[in-house]
Protein backbone atom coordinates (compact mmCIF):
# COMPACT_ATOMS: atom_id res chain seq x y z
CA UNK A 1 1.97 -6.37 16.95
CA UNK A 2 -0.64 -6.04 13.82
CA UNK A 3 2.09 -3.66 12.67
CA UNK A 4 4.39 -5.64 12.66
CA UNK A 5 3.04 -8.40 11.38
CA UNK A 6 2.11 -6.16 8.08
CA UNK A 7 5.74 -4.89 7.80
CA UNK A 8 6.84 -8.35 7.58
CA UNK A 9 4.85 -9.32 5.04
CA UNK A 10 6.19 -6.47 2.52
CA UNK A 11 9.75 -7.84 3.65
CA UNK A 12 12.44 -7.95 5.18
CA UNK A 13 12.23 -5.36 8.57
CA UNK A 14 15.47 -3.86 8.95
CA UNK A 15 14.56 -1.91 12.06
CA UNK A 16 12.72 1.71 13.40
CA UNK A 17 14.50 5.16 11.84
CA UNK A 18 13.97 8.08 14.03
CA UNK A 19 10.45 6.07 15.13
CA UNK A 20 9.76 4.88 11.85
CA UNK A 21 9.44 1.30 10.60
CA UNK A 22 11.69 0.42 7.49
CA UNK A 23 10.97 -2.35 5.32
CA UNK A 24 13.40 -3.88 2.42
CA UNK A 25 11.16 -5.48 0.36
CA UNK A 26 12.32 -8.59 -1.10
CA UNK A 27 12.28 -7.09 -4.78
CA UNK A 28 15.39 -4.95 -3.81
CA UNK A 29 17.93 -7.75 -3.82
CA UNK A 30 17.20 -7.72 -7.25
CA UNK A 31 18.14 -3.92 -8.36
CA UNK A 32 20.96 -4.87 -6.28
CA UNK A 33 22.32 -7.92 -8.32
CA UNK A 34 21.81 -5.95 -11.34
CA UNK A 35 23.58 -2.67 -9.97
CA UNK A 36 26.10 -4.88 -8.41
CA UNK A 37 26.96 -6.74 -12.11
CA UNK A 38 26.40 -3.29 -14.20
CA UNK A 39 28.93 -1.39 -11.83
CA UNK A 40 31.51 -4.12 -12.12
CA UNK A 41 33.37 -3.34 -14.85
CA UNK A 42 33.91 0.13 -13.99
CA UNK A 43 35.51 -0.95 -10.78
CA UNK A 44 37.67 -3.39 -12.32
CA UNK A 45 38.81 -0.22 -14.78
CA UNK A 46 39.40 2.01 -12.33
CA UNK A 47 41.16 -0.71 -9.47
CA UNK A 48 42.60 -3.66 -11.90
CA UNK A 49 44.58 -5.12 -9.08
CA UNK A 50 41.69 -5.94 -7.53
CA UNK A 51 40.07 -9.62 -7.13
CA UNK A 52 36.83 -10.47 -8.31
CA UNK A 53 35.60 -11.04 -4.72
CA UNK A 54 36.99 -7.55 -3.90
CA UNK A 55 36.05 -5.56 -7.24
CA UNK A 56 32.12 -7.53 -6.84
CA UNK A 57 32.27 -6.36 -2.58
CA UNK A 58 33.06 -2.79 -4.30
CA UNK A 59 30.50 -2.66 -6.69
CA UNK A 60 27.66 -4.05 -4.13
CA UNK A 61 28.43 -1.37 -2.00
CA UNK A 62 27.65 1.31 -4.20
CA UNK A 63 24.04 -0.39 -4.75
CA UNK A 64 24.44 -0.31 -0.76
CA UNK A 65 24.92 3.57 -1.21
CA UNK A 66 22.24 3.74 -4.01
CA UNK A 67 20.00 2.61 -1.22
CA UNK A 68 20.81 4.63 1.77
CA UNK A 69 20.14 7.19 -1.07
CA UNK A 70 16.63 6.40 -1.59
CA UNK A 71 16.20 5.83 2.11
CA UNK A 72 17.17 9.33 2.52
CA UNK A 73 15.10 10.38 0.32
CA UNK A 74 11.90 8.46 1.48
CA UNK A 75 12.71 9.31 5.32
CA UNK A 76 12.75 13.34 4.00
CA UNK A 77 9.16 12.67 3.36
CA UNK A 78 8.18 10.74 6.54
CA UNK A 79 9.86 12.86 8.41
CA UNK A 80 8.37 16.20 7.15
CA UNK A 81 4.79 14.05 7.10
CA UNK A 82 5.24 13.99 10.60
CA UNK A 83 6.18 17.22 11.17
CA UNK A 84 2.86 18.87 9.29
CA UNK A 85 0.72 15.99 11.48
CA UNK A 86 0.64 13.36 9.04
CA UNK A 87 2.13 10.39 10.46
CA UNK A 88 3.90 7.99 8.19
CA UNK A 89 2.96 4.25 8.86
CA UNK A 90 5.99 2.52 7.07
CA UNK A 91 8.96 3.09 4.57
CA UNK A 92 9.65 0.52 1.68
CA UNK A 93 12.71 0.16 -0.34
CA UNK A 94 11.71 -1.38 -3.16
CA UNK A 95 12.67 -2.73 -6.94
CA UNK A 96 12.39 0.35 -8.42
CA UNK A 97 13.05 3.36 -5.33
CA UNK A 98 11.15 3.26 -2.49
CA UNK A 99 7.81 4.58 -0.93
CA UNK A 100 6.20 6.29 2.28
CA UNK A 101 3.23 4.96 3.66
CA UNK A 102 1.10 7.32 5.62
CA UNK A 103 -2.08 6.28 8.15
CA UNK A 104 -4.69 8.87 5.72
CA UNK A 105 -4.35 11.39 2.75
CA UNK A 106 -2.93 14.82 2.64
CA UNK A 107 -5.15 17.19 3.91
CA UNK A 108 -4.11 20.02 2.56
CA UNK A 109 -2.35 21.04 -0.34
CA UNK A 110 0.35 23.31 1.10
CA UNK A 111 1.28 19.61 3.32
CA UNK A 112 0.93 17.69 0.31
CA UNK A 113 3.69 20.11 -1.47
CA UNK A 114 5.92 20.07 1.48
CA UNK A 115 6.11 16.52 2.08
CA UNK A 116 6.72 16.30 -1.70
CA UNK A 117 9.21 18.69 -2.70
CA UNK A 118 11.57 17.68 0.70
CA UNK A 119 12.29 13.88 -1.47
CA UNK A 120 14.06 15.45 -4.12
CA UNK A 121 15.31 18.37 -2.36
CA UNK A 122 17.34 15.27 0.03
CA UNK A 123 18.89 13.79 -3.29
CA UNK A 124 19.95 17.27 -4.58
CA UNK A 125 21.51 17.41 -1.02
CA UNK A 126 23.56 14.10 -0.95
CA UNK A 127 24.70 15.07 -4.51
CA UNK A 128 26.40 17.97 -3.38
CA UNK A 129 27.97 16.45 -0.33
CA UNK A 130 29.16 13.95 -2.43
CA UNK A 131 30.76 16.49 -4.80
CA UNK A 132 32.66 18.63 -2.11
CA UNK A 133 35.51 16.24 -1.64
CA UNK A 134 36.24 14.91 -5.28
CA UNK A 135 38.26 17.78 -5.26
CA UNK A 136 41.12 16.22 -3.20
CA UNK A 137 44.21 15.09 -4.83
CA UNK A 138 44.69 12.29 -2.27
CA UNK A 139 41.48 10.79 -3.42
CA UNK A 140 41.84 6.91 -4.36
CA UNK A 141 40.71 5.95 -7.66
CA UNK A 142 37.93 3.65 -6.05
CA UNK A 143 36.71 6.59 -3.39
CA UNK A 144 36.67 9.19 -6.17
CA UNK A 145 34.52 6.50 -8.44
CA UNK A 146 32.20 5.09 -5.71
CA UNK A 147 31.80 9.48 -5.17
CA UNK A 148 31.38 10.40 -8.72
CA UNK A 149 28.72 7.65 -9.11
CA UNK A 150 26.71 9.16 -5.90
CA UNK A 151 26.89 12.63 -7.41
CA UNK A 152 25.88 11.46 -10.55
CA UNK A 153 22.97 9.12 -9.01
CA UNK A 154 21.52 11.53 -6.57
CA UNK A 155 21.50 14.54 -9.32
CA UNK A 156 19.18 12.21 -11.30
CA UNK A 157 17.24 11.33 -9.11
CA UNK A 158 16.57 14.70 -7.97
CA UNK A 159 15.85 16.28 -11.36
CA UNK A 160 13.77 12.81 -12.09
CA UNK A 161 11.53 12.90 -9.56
CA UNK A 162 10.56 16.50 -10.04
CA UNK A 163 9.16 16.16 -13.14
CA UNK A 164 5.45 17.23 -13.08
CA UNK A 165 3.64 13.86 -13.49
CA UNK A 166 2.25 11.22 -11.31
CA UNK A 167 3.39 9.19 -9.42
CA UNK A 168 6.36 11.30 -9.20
CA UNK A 169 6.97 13.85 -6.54
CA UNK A 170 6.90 16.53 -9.58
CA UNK A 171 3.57 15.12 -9.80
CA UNK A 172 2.57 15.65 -6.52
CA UNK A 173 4.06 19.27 -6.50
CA UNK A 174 1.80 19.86 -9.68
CA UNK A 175 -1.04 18.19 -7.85
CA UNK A 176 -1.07 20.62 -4.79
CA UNK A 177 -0.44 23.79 -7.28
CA UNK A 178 -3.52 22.92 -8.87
CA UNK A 179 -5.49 21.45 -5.67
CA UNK A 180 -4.39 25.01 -4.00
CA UNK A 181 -5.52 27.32 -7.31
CA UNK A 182 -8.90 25.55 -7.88
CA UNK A 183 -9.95 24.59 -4.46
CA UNK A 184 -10.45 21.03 -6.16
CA UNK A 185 -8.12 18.36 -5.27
CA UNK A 186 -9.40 16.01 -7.85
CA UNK A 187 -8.97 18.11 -10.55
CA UNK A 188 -5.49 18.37 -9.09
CA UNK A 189 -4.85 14.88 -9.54
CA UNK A 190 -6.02 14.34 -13.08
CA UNK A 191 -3.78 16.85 -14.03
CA UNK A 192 -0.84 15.11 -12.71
CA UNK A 193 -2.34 11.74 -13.38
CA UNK A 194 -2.23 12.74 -17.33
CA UNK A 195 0.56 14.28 -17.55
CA UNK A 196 2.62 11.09 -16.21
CA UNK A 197 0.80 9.19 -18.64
CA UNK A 198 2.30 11.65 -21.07
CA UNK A 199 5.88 11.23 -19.15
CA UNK A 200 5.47 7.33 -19.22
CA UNK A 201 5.74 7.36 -22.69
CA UNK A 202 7.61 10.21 -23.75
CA UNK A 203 10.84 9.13 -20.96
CA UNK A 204 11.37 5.49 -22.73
CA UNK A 205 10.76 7.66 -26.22
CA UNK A 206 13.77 9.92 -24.77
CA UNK A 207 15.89 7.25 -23.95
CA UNK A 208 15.58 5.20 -26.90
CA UNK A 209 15.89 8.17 -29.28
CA UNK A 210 18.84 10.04 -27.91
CA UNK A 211 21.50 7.38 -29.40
CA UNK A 212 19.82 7.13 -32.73
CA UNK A 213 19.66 11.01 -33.03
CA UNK A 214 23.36 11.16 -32.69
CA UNK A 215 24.38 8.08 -34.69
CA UNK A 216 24.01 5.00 -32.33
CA UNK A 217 21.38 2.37 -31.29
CA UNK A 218 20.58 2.06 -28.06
CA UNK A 219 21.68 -0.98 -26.16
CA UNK A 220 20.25 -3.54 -24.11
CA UNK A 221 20.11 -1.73 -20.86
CA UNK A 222 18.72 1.01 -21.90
CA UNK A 223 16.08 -0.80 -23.63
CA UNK A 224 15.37 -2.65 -20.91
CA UNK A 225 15.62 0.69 -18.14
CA UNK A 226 13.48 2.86 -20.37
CA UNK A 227 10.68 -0.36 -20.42
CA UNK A 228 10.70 -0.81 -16.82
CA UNK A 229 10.32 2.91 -16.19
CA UNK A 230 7.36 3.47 -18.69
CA UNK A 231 5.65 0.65 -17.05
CA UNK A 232 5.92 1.90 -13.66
CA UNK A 233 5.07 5.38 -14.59
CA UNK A 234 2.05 4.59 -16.40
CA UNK A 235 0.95 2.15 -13.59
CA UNK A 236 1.22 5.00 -11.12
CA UNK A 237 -0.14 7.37 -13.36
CA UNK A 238 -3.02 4.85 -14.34
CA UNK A 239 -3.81 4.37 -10.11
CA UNK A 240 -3.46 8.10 -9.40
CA UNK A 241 -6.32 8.89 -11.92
CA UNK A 242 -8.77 6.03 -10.13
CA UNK A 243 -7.97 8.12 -7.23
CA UNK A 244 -11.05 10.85 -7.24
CA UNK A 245 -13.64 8.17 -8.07
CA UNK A 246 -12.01 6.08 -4.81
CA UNK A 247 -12.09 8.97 -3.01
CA UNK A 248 -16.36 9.27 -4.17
CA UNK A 249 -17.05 5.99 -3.37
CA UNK A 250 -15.18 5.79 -0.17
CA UNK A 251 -17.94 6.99 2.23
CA UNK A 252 -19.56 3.60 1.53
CA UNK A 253 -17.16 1.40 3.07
CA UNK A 254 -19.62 1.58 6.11
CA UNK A 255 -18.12 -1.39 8.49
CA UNK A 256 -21.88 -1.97 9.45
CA UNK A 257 -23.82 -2.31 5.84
CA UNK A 258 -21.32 -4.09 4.35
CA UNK A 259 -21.23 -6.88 7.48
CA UNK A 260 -22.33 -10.54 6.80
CA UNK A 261 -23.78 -12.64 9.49
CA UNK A 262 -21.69 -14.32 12.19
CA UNK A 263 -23.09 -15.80 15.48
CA UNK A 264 -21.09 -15.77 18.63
CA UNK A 265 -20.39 -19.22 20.04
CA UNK A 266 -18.27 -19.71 23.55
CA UNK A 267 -15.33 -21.96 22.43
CA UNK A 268 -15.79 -24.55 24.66
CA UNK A 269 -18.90 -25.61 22.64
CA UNK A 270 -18.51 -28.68 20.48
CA UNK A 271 -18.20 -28.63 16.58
CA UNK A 272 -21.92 -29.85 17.11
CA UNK A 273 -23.03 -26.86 19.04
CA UNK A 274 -21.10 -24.97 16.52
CA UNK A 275 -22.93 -26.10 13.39
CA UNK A 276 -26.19 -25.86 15.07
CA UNK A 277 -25.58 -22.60 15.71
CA UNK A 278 -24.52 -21.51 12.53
CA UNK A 279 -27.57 -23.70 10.76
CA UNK A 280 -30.04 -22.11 13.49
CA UNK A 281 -28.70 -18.69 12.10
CA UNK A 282 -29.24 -19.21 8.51
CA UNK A 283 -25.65 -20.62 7.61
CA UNK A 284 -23.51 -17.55 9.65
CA UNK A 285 -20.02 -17.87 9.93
CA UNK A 286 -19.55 -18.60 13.93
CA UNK A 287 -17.17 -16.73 15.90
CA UNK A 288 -15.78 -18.04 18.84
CA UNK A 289 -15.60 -16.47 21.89
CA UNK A 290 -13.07 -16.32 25.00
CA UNK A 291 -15.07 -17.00 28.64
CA UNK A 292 -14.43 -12.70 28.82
CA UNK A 293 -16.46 -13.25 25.79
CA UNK A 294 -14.22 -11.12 23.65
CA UNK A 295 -14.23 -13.34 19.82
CA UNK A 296 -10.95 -15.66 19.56
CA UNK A 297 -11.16 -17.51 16.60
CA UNK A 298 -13.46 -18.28 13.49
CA UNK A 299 -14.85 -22.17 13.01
CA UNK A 300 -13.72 -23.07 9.26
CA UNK A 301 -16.87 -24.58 7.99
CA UNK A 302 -14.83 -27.03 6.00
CA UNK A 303 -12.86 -28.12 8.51
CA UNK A 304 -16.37 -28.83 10.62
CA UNK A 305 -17.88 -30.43 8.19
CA UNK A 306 -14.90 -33.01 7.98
CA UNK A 307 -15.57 -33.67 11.43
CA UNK A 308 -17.68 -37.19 11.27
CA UNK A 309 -20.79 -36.64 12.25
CA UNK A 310 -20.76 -39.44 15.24
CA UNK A 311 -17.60 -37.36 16.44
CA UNK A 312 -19.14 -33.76 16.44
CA UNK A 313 -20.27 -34.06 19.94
CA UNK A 314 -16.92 -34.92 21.47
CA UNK A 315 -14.80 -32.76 19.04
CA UNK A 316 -14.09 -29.09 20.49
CA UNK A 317 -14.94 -26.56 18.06
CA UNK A 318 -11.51 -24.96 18.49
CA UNK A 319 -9.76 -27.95 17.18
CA UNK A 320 -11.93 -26.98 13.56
CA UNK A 321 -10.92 -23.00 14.23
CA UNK A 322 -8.72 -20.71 13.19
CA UNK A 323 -7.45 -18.24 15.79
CA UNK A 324 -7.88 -14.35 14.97
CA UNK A 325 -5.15 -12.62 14.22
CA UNK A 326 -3.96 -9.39 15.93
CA UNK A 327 -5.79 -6.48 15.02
CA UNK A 328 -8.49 -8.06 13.23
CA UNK A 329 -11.42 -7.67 15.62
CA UNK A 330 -12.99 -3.88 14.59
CA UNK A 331 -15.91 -1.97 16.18
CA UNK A 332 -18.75 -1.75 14.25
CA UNK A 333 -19.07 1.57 13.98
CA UNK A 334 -15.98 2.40 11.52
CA UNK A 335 -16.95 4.55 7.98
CA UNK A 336 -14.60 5.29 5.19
CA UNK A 337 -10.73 6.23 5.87
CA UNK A 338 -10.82 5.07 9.33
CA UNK A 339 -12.28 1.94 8.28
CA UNK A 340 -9.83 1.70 5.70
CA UNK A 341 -6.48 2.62 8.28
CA UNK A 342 -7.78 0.20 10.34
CA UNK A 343 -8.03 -2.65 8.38
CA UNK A 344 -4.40 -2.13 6.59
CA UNK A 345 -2.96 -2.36 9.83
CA UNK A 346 -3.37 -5.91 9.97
CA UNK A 347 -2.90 -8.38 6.16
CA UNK A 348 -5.92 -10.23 6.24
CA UNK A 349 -9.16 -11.46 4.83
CA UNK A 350 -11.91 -11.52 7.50
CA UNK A 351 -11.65 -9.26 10.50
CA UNK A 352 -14.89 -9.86 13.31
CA UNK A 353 -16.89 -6.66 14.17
CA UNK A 354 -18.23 -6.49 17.26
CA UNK A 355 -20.40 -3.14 18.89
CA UNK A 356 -19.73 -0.79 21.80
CA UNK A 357 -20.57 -3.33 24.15
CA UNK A 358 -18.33 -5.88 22.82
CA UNK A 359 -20.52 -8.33 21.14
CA UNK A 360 -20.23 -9.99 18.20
CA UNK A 361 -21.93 -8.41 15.46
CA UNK A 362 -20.97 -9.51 11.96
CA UNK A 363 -17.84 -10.61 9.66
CA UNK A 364 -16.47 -7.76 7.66
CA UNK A 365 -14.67 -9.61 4.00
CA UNK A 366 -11.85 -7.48 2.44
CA UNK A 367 -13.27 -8.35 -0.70
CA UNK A 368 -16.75 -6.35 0.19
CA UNK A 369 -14.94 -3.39 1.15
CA UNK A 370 -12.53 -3.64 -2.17
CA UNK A 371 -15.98 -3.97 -4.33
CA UNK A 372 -17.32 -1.10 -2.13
CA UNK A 373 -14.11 1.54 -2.95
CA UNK A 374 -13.09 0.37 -6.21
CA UNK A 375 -15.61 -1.51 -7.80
CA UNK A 376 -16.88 -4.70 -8.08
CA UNK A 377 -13.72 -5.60 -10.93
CA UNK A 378 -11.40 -4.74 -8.66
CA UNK A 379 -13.08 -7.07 -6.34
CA UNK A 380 -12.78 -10.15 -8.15
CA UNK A 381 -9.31 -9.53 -9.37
């Protein structure tokens, strides 16, 4: 249920692919109204007999096959993930592709390079049965364009995505060459990280160059294409290389040290028992707790405090609560990546730890265990 609450809140949940969830995240109607009004005109050339209604249905269903292309693609990964124990949480289609989300990190380099190199390897694939039947005369003209487009999309992406630099899956193959020669993943992942930085600006420089070397200016889309892409490469590139010092700092998030106070309060109490309790404490959050004594909900000291002061006594202290969501009460005792898998499980703020005998023990913020595995900046942004 945490699950799928989280899936939800990356978008729309289209459903489970051989057991995996799938997510469209609201940012891919977008790519799809833009593929949909780029693609147009060739539709209209190629089928002018068509309506507008018809020729726009056309061209939206080739940014329909554009993303059953990346979902290929991103289900090659999950699926091999799985395969080499790695079990992928979630797959996103998104604005600009798509992405696998697994519960930890690669373990291994050889896993890391098979889980990689299976992405583009699916494209390549799709490109070639795509090709096969462009060779029959009975083709229509809008079959052998909507086919020709998928040939020419899938080739792309295929030889895109294996060039060596983060966050590409190139990068990721020149990660795990490196990871597997030195015995040091980190030095791995600088390597890659760099060298997208490098590809982040030298793919826009490409793009924008190639028509002015043979005569031309580039025009808008391109412009704009090249942009986007050099942003998102150097964005990936830019997180990949915080990775190592993450990866240094992440035996800190200790569930335990990085607690604050909370005092357990039965929720039948009164908003008056409540406060007491949390001013008797030294001003801890109070957690409220079923009669099985397992924690229910958190008392929102604002809300409390609007309570009159006359009414406190009479008030329950649920009706100033809020209750706790799925997934967001965590034993005590979690360090590091399993503190971290457990935690992204559910999107929220505050989860309630409570020790092996199920008391409550402290409130755990997601901004503490940000500050803790990226920094204090990261914290506060």
């Amino acid at each position: 249920m945490a699950g799928a609450t989280s899936e939800r809140s990356e978008g729309l949940v289209l459903g489970r692919l051989l057991g995996v969830p799938v997510v469209l995240a609201r940012s891919w109607f977008v790519i799809a109204v833009i593929i949909t009004l780029l693609f147009h005109s060739s539709v209209s050339y190629a089928a002018p007999g068509l309506g507008p209604v018809a020729s726009y249905a056309v061209s939206f269903a080739y940014a329909v096959l554009l993303g059953v292309s990346v979902l290929v693609h991103e289900m090659a990964h999950a699926l091999v993930a799985r395969a080499v124990g790695l079990p992928p949480t979630r797959v996103v289609l998104t604005l600009m592709g798509g992405h696998t989300q697994f519960e930890r990190e690669m373990p291994s380099p050889w896993r890391s390079f098979a889980v990689a190199v299976v992405g583009p390897l699916a494209n390549g694939l799709l490109a070639l049965l795509a090709y096969l039947p462009l060779h029959s005369q009975a083709l229509p003209p809008l079959a052998s364009l909507l086919l020709t487009a998928t040939v020419l999309t899938n080739a792309f992406v295929a030889v895109f995505n294996v060039l060596p630099g983060l966050p590409l899956d190139g990068g990721r193959l020149l990660e795990a060459a490196v990871w597997r020669l030195s015995g040091d993943r980190d030095r791995g992942t600088v390597a890659a990280g760099w060298t997208g930085r490098v590809l982040a600006v030298g793919v826009p420089v490409v793009a924008l160059g190639w028509p002015l070397v043979h005569g031309g200016r580039p025009d808008i889309v391109t412009v704009v294409w090249a942009g986007a892409v050099g942003a998102v490469l150097w964005t990936g590139a830019g997180a990949a290389l915080a990775g190592p010092a993450v990866r240094r700092r992440l035996p800190r998030a200790r569930a335990r040290e990085l607690a604050r106070p909370a005092v357990a309060v039965p929720a039948d109490a009164s908003v008056a028992d409540a406060l007491a309790a949390a001013q008797a404490s030294g001003g801890a959050r109070v957690v409220l707790t079923a009669p099985d004594g397992r924690p229910a909900g958190l008392l929102d000291p604002g809300a409390a405090q609007a309570v009159p002061p006359e009414r406190r006594p009479a008030v329950p202290a649920t009706a100033a609560a809020t209750a706790l969501l799925p997934g967001t009460v965590l034993p005590d005792h979690l360090v590091g990546p399993e503190l971290i898998t457990a935690m992204s499980r559910q999107s929220s703020e505050e989860w309630v730890l409570v020790d092996p005998g199920g008391r409550v023990v402290g409130l755990l913020l997601a901004r503490d265990v940000t500050a803790a595995v990226l920094g204090p900046r990261a914290a506060r942004r």
